[in-house]
N, C-alpha and C. Protein backbone atom coordinates (compact mmCIF):
# COMPACT_ATOMS: atom_id res chain seq x y z
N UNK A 1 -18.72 -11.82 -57.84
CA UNK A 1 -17.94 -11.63 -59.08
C UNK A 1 -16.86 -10.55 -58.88
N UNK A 2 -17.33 -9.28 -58.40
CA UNK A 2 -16.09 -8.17 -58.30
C UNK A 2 -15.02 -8.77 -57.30
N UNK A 3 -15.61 -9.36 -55.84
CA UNK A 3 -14.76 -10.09 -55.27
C UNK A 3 -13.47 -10.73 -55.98
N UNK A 4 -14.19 -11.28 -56.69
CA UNK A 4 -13.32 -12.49 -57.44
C UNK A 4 -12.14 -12.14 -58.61
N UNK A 5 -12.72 -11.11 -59.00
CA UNK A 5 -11.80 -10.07 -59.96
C UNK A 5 -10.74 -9.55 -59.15
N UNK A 6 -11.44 -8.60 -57.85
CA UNK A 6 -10.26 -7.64 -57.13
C UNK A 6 -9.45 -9.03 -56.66
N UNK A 7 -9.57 -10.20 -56.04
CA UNK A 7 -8.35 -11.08 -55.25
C UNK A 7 -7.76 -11.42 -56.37
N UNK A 8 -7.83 -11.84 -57.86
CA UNK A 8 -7.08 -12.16 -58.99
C UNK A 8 -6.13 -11.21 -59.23
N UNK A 9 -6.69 -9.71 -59.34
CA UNK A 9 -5.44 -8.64 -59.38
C UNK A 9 -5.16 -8.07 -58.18
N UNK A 10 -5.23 -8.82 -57.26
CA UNK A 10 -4.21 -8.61 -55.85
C UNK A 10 -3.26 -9.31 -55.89
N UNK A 11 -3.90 -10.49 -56.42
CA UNK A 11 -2.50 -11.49 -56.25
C UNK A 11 -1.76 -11.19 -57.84
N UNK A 12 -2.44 -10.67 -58.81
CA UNK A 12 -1.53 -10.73 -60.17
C UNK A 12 -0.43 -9.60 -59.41
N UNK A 13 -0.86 -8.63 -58.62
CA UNK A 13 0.13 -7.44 -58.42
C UNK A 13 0.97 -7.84 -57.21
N UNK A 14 0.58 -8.97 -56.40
CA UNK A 14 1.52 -9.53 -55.49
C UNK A 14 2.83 -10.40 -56.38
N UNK A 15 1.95 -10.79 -56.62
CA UNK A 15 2.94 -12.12 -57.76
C UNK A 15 4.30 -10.80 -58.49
N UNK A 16 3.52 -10.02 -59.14
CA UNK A 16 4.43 -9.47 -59.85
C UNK A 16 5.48 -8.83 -59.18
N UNK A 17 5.05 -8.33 -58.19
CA UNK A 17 6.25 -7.46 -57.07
C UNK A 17 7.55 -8.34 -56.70
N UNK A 18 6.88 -9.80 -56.45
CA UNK A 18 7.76 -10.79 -55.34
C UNK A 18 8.04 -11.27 -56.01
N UNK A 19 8.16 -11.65 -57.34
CA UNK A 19 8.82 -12.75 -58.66
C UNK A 19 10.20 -12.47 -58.68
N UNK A 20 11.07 -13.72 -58.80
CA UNK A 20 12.08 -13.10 -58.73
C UNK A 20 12.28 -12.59 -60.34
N UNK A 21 13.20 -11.49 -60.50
CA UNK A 21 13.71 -10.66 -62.16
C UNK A 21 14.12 -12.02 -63.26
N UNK A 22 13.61 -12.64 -64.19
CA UNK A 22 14.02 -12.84 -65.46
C UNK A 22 15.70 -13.06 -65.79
N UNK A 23 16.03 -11.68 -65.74
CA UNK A 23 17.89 -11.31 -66.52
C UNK A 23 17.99 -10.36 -65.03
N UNK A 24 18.50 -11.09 -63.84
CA UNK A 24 18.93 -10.18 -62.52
C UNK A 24 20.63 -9.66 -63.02
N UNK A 25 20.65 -10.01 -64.27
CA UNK A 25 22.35 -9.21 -64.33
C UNK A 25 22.05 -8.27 -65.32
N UNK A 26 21.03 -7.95 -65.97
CA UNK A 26 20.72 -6.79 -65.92
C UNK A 26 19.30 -5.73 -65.87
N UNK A 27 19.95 -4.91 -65.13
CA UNK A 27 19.22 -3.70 -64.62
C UNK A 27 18.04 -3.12 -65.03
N UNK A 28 18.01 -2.81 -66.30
CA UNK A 28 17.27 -1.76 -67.25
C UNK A 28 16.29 -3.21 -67.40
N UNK A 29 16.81 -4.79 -67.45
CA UNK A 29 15.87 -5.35 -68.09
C UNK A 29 14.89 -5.67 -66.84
N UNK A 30 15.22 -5.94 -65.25
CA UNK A 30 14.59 -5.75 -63.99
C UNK A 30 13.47 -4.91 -63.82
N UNK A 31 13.88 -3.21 -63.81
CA UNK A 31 13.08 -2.23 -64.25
C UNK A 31 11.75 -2.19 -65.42
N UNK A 32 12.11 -2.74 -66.49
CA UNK A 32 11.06 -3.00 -67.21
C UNK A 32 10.14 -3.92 -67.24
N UNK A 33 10.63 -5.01 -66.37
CA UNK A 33 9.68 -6.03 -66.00
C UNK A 33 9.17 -5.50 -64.40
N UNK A 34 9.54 -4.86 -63.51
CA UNK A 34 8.83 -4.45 -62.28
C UNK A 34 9.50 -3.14 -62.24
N UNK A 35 8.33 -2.50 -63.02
CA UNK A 35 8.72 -0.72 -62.89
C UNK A 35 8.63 -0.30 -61.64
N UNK A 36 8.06 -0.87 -60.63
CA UNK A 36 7.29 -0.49 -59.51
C UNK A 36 8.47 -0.43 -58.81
N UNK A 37 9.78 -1.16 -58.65
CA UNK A 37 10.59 -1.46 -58.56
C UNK A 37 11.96 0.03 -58.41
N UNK A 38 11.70 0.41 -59.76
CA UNK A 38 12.34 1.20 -60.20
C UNK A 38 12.08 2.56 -59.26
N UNK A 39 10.78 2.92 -59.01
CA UNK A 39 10.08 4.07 -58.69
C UNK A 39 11.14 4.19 -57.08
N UNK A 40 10.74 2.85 -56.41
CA UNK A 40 11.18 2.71 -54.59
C UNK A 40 12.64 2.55 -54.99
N UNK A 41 13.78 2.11 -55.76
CA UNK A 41 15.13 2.49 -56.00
C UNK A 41 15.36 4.24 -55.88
N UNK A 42 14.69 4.41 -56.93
CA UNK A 42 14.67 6.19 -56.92
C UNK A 42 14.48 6.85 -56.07
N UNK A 43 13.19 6.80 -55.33
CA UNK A 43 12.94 6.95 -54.04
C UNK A 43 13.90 7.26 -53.06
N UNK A 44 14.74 6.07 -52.75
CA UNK A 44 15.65 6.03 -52.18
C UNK A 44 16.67 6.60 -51.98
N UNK A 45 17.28 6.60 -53.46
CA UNK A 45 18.25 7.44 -54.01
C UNK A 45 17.86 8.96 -53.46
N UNK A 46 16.88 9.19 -53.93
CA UNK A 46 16.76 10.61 -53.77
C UNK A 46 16.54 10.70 -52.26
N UNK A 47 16.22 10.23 -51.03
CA UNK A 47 15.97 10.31 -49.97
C UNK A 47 17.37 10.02 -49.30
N UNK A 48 18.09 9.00 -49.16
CA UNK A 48 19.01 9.06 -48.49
C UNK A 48 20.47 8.81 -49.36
N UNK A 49 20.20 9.79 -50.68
CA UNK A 49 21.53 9.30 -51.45
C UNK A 49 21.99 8.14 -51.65
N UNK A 50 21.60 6.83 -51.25
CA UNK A 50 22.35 5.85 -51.80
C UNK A 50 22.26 5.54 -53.96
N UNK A 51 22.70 5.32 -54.25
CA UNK A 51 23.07 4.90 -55.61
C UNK A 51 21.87 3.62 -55.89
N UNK A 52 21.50 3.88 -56.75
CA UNK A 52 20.47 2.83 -57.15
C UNK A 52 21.16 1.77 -57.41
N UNK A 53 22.24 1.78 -58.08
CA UNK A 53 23.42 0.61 -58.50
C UNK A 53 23.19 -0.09 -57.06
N UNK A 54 23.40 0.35 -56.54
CA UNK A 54 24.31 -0.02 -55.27
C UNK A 54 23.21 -0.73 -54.67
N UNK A 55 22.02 -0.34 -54.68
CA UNK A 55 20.79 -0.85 -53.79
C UNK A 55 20.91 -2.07 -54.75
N UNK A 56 20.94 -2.34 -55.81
CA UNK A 56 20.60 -3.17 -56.65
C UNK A 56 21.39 -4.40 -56.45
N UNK A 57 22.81 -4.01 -56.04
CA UNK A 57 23.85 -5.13 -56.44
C UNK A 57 23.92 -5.91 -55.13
N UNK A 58 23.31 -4.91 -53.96
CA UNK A 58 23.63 -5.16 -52.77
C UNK A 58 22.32 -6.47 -52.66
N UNK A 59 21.50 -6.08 -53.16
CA UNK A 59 19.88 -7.01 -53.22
C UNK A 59 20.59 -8.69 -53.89
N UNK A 60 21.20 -8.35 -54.91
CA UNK A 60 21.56 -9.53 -55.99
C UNK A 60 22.49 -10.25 -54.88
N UNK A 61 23.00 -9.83 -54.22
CA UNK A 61 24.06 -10.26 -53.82
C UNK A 61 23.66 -10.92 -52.54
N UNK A 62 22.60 -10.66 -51.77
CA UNK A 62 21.86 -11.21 -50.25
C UNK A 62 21.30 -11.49 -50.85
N UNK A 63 20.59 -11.56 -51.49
CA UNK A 63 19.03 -12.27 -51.93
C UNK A 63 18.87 -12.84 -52.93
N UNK A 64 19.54 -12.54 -53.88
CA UNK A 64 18.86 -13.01 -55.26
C UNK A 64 17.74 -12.71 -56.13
N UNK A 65 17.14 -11.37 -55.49
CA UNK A 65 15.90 -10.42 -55.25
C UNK A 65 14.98 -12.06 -55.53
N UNK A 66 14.94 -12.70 -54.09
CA UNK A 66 14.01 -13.47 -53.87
C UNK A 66 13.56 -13.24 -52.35
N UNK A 67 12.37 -12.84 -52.46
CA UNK A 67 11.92 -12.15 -51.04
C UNK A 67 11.61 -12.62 -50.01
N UNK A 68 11.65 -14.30 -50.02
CA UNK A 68 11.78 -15.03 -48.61
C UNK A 68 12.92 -15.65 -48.61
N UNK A 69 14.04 -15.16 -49.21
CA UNK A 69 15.46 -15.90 -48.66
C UNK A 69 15.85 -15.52 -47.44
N UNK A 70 16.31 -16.38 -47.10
CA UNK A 70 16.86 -17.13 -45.65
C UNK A 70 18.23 -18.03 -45.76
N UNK A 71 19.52 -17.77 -44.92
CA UNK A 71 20.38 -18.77 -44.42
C UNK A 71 19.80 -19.89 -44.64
N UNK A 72 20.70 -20.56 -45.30
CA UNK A 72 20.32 -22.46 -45.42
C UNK A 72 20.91 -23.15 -43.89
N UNK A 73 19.83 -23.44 -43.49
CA UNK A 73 20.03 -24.17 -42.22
C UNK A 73 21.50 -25.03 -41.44
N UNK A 74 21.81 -24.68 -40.79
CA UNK A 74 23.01 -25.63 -40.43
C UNK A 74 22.60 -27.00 -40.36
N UNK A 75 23.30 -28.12 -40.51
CA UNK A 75 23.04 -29.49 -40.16
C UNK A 75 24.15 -30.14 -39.21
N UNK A 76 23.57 -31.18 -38.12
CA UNK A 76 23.90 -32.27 -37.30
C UNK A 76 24.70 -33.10 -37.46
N UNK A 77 25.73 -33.60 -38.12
CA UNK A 77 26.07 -34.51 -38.50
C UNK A 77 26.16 -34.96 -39.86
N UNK A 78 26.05 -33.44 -40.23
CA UNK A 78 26.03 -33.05 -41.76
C UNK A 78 24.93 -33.88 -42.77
N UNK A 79 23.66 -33.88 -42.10
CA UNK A 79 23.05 -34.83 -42.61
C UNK A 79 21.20 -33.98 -41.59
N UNK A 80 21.29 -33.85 -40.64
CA UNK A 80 19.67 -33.38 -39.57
C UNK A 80 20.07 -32.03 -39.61
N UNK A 81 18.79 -31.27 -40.65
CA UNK A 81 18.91 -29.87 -40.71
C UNK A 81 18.26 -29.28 -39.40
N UNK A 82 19.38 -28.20 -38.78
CA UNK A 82 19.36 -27.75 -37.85
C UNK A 82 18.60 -26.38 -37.43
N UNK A 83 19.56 -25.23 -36.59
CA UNK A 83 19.40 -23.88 -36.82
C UNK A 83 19.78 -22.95 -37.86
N UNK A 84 19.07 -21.96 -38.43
CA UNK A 84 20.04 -21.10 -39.50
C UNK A 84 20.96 -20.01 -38.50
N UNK A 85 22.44 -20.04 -39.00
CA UNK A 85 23.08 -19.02 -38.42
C UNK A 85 22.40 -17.79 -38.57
N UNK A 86 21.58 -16.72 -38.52
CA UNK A 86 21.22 -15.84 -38.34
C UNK A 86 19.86 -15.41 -38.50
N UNK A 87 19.62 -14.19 -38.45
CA UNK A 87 17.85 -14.37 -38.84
C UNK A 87 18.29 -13.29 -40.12
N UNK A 88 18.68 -13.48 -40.42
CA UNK A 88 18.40 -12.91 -42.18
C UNK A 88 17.15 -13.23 -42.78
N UNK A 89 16.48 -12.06 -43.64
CA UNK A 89 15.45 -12.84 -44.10
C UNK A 89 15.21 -11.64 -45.19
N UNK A 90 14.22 -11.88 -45.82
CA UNK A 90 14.03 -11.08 -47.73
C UNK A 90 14.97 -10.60 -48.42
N UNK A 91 14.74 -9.64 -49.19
CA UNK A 91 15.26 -8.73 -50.15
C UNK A 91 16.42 -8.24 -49.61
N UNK A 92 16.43 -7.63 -48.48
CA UNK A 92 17.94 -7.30 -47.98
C UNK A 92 18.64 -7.79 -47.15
N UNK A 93 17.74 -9.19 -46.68
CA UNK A 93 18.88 -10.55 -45.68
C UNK A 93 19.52 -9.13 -44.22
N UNK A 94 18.33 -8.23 -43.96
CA UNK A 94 18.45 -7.68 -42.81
C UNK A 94 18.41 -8.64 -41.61
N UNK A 95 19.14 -8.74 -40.45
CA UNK A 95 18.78 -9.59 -39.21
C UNK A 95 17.78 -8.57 -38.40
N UNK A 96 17.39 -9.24 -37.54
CA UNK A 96 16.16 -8.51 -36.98
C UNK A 96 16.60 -7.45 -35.86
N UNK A 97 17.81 -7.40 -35.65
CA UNK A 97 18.28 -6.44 -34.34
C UNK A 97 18.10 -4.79 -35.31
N UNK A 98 18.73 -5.28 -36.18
CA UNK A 98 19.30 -3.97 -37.11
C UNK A 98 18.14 -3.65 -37.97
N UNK A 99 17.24 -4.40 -38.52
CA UNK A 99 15.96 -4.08 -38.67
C UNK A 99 14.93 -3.13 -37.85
N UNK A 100 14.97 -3.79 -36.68
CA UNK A 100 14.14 -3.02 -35.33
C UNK A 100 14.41 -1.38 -35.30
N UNK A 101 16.53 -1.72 -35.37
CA UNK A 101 16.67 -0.33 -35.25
C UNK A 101 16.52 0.60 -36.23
N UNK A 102 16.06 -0.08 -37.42
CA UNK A 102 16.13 1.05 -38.81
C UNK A 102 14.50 1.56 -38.70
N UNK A 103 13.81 0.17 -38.17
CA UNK A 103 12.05 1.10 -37.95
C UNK A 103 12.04 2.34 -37.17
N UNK A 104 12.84 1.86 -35.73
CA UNK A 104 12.72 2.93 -34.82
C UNK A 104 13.27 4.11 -35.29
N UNK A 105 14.22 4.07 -35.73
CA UNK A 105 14.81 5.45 -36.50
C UNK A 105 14.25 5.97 -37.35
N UNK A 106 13.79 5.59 -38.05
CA UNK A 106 12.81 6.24 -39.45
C UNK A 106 11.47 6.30 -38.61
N UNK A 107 10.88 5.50 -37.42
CA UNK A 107 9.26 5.46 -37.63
C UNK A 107 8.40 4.74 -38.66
N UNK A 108 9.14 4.41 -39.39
CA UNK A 108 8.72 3.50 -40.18
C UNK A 108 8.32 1.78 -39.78
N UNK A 109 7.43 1.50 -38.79
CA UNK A 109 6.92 0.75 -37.52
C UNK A 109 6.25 -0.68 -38.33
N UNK A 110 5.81 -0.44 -39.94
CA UNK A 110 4.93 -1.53 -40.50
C UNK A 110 5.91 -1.57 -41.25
N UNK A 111 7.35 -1.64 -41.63
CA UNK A 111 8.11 -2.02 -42.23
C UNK A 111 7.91 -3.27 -42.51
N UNK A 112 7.96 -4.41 -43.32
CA UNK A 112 8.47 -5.73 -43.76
C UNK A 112 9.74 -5.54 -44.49
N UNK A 113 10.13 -6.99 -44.09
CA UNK A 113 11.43 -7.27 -44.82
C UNK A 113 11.04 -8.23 -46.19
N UNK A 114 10.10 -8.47 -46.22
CA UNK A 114 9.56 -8.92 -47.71
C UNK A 114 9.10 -8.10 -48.86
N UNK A 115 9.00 -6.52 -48.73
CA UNK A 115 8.60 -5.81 -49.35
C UNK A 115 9.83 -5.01 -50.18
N UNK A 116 9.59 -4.94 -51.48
CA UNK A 116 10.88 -4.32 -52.09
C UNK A 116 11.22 -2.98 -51.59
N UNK A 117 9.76 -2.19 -51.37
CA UNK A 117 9.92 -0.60 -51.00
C UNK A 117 11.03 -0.82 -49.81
N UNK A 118 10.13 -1.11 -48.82
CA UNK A 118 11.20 -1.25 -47.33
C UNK A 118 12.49 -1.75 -47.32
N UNK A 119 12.96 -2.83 -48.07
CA UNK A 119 14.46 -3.67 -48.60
C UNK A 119 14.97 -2.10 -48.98
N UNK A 120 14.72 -1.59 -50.14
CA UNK A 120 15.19 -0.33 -50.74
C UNK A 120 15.44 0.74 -49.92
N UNK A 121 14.36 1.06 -48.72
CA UNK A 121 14.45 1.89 -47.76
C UNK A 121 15.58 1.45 -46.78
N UNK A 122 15.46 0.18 -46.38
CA UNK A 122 16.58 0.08 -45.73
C UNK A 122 17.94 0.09 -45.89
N UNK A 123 18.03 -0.37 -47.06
CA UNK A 123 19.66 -0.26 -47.63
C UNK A 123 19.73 1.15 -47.62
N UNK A 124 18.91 1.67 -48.32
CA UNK A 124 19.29 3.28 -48.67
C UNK A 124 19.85 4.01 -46.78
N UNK A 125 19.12 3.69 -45.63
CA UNK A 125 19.49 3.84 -44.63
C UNK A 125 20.52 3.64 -44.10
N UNK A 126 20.60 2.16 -44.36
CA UNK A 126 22.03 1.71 -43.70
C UNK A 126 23.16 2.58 -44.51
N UNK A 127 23.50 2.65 -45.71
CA UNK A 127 24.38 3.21 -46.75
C UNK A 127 24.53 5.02 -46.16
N UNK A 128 23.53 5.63 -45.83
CA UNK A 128 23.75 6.63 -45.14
C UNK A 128 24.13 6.67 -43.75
N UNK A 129 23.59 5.78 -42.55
CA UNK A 129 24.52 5.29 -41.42
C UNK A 129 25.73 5.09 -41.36
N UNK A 130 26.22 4.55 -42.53
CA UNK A 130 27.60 4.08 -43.00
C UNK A 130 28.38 4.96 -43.25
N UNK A 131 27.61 5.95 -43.95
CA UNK A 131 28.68 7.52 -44.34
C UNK A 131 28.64 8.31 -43.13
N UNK A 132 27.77 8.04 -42.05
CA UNK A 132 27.55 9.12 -41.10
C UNK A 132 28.24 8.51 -39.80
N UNK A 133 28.59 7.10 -39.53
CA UNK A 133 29.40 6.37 -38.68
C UNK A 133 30.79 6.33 -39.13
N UNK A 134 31.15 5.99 -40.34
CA UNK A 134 32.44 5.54 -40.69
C UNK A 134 33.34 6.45 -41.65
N UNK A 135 32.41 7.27 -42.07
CA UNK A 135 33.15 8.44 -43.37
C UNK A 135 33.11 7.76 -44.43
N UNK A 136 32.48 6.93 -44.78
CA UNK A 136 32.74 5.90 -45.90
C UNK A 136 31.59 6.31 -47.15
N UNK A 137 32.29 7.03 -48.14
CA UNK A 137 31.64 7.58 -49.60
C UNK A 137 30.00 6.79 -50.00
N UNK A 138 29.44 7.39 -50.15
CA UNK A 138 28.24 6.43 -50.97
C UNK A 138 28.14 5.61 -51.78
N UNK A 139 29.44 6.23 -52.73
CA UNK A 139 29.46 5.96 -53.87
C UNK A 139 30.72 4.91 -54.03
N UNK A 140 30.85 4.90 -52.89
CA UNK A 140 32.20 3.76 -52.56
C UNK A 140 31.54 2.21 -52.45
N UNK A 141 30.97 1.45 -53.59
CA UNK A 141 30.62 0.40 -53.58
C UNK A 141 31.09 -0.54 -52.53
N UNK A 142 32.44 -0.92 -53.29
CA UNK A 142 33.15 -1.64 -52.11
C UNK A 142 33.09 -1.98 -50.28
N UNK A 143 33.35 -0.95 -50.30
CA UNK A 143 33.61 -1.00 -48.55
C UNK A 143 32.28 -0.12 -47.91
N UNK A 144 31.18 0.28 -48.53
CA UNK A 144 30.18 0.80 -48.18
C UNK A 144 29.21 -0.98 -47.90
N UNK A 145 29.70 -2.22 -48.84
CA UNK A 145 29.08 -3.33 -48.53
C UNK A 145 29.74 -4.03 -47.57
N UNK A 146 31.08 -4.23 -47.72
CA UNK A 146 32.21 -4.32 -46.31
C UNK A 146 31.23 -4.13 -44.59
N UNK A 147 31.00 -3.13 -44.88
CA UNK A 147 30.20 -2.68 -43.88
C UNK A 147 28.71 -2.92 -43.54
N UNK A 148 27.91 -3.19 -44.99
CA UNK A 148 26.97 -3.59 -44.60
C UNK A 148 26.78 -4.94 -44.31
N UNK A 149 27.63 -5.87 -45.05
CA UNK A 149 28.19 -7.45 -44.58
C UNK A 149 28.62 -7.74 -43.04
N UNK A 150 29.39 -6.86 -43.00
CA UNK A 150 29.92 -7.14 -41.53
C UNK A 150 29.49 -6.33 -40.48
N UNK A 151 28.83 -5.15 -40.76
CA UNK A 151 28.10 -4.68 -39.08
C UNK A 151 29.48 -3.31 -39.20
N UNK A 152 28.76 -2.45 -38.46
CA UNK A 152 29.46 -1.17 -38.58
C UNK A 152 30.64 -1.29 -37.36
N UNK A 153 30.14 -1.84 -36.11
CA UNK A 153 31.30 -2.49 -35.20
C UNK A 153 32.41 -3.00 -35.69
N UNK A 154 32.05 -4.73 -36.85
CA UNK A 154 33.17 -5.30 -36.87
C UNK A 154 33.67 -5.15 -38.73
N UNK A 155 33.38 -3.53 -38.91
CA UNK A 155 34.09 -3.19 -40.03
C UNK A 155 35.50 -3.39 -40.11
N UNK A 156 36.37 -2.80 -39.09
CA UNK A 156 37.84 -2.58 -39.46
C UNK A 156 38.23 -4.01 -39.50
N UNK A 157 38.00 -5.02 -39.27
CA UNK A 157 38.37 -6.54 -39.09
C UNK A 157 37.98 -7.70 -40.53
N UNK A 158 37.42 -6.76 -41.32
CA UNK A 158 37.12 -7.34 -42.29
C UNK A 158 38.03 -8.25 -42.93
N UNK A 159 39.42 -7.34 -43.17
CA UNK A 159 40.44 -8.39 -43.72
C UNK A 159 41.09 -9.24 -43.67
N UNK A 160 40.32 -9.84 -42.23
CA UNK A 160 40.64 -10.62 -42.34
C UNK A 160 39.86 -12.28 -42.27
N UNK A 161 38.80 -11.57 -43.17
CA UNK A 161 37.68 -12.36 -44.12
C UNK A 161 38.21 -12.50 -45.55
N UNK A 162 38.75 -13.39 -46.15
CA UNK A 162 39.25 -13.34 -47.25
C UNK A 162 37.77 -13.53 -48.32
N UNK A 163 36.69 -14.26 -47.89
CA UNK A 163 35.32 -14.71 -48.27
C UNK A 163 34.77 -13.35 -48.74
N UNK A 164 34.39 -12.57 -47.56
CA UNK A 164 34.30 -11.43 -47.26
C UNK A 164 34.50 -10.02 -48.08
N UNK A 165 35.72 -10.10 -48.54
CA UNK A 165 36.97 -9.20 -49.59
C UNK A 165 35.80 -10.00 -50.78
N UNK A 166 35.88 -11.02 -51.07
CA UNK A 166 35.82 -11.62 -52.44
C UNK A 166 34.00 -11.44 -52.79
N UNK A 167 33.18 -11.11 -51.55
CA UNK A 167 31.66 -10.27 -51.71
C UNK A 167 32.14 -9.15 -52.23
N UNK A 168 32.80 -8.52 -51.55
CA UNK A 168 32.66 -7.09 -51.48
C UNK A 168 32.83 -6.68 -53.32
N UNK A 169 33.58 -7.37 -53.54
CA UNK A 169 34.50 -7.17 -54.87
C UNK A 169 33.63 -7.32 -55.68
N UNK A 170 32.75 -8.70 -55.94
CA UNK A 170 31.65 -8.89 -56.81
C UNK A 170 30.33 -7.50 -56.74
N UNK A 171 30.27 -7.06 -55.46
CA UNK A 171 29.00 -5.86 -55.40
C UNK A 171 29.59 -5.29 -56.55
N UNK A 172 30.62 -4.77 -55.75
CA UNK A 172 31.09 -3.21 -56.37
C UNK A 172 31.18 -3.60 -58.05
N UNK A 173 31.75 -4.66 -58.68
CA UNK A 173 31.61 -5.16 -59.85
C UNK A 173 30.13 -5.21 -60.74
N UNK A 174 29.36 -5.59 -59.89
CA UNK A 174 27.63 -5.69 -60.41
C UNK A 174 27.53 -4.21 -60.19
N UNK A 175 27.54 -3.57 -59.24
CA UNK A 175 26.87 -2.12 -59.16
C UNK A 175 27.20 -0.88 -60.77
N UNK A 176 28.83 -1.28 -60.73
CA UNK A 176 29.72 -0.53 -61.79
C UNK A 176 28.71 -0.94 -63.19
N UNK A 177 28.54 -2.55 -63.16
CA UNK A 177 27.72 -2.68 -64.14
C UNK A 177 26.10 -2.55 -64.77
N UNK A 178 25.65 -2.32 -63.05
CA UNK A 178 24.72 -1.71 -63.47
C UNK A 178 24.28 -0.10 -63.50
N UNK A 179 25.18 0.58 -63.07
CA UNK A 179 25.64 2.05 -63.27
C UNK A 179 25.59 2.16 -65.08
N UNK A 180 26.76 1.21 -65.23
CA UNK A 180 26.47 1.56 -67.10
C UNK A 180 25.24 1.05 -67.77
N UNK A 181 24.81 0.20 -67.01
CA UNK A 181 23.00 0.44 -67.94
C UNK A 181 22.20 0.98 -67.53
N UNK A 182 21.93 1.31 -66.10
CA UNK A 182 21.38 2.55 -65.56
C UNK A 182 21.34 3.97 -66.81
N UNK A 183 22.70 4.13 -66.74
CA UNK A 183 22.48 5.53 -68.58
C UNK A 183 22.35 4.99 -69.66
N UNK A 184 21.99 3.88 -69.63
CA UNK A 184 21.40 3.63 -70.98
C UNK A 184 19.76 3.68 -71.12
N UNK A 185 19.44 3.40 -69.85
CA UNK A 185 18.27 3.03 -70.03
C UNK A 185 17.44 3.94 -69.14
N UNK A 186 18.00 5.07 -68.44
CA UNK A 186 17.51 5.74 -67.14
C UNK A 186 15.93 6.75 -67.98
N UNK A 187 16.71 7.58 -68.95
CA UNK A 187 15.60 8.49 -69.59
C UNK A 187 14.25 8.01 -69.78
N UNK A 188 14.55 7.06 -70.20
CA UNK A 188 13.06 6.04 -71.05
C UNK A 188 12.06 5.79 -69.80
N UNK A 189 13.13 5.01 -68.67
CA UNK A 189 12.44 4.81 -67.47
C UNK A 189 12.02 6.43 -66.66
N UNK A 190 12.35 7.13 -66.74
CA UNK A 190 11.63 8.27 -66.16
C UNK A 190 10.76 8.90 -66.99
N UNK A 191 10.39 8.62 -68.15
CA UNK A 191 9.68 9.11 -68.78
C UNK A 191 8.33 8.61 -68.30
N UNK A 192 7.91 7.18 -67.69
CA UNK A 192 6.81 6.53 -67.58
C UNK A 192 6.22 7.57 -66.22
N UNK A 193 6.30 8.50 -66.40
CA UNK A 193 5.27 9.76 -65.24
C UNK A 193 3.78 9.33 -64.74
N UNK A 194 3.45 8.21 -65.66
CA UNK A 194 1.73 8.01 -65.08
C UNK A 194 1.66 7.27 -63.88
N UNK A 195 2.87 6.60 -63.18
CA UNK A 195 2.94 5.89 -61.74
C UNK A 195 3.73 6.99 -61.03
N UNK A 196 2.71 7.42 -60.06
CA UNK A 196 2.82 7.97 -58.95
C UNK A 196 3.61 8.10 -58.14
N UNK A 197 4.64 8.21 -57.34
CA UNK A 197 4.82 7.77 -55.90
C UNK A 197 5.66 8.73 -55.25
């Protein structure tokens, strides 16, 4: 019987983590449906300065905060699904080179890319790599995703991704917008002190 109880609220608290958000355009309403959520944004923020906006818009924008997305497969003859162009995979559509290197750097060795904490940890990483490789503001939505889209190498070449320009533009647009409900709704959410972390 306890068995049977604890695997029901393993999986009620799995389920709830990995669901994708309800209203993903907005913020405050994300947070209140997976506070848990909120805690590893903050986290972040406070650990490597990135902007919670920013973790957020950057997630919406690779993922769909759906935690086994993946590249849609190339096809054969436009018809026999093939290879996916890259190994992108969860919450932050990290490829696995740049993954490897964000464990080794942090030590952070049981990382997943299915886990929101680690997605959050990693953006928050890369976003500080980014200011510490390129001079590029934190708080510089835009071209802080420029960079995380295209690889810190083939940053300066961006423009001539017109696709590319037209990501970047939508982040920085979602982030701005969720910056303004972020203060609407930030107090209330820090008030919930009885979760830990």
């Amino acid at each position: 019987m306890k068995k049977s109880i604890i695997i029901c609220l393993l999986f009620f608290f799995i389920s709830s983590c990995t669901s994708i958000p309800k209203n993903p355009l907005n913020v405050c309403n994300i947070f209140s449906e997976k506070y848990f959520w909120y805690k590893f944004a903050k986290n972040t923020e406070r650990k490597w300065g990135a902007p919670i906006e920013l973790q957020m818009a950057i997630i919406k924008k690779e993922s769909g905060f759906d935690w086994l997305a993946k590249p849609e497969r190339t096809k054969i003859f436009k018809i026999i699904p093939w290879k996916r162009p890259s190994s992108s995979f969860g919450y932050s559509q990290a490829v696995i080179g740049t993954w490897d290197m964000y464990k080794k750097s942090t030590g952070n060795t049981l990382a997943s890319r299915v886990l929101f904490k680690d997605s959050s940890d990693f953006i928050g990483w890369y976003v500080d790599q980014t200011y510490k490789r390129l001079k590029i503001s934190k708080k510089n939505y835009y071209r802080q995703y420029l960079a995380y889209h295209e690889g810190w190498k083939n940053y300066k070449s961006y423009n001539k991704k017109s696709n590319v320009v037209s990501y970047a533009k939508q982040v920085s647009v979602q982030a701005k917008k969720y910056r303004y409900q972020l203060n609407r709704c930030k107090r209330k959410l820090n008030k919930k002190k009885y979760i830990i972390f």
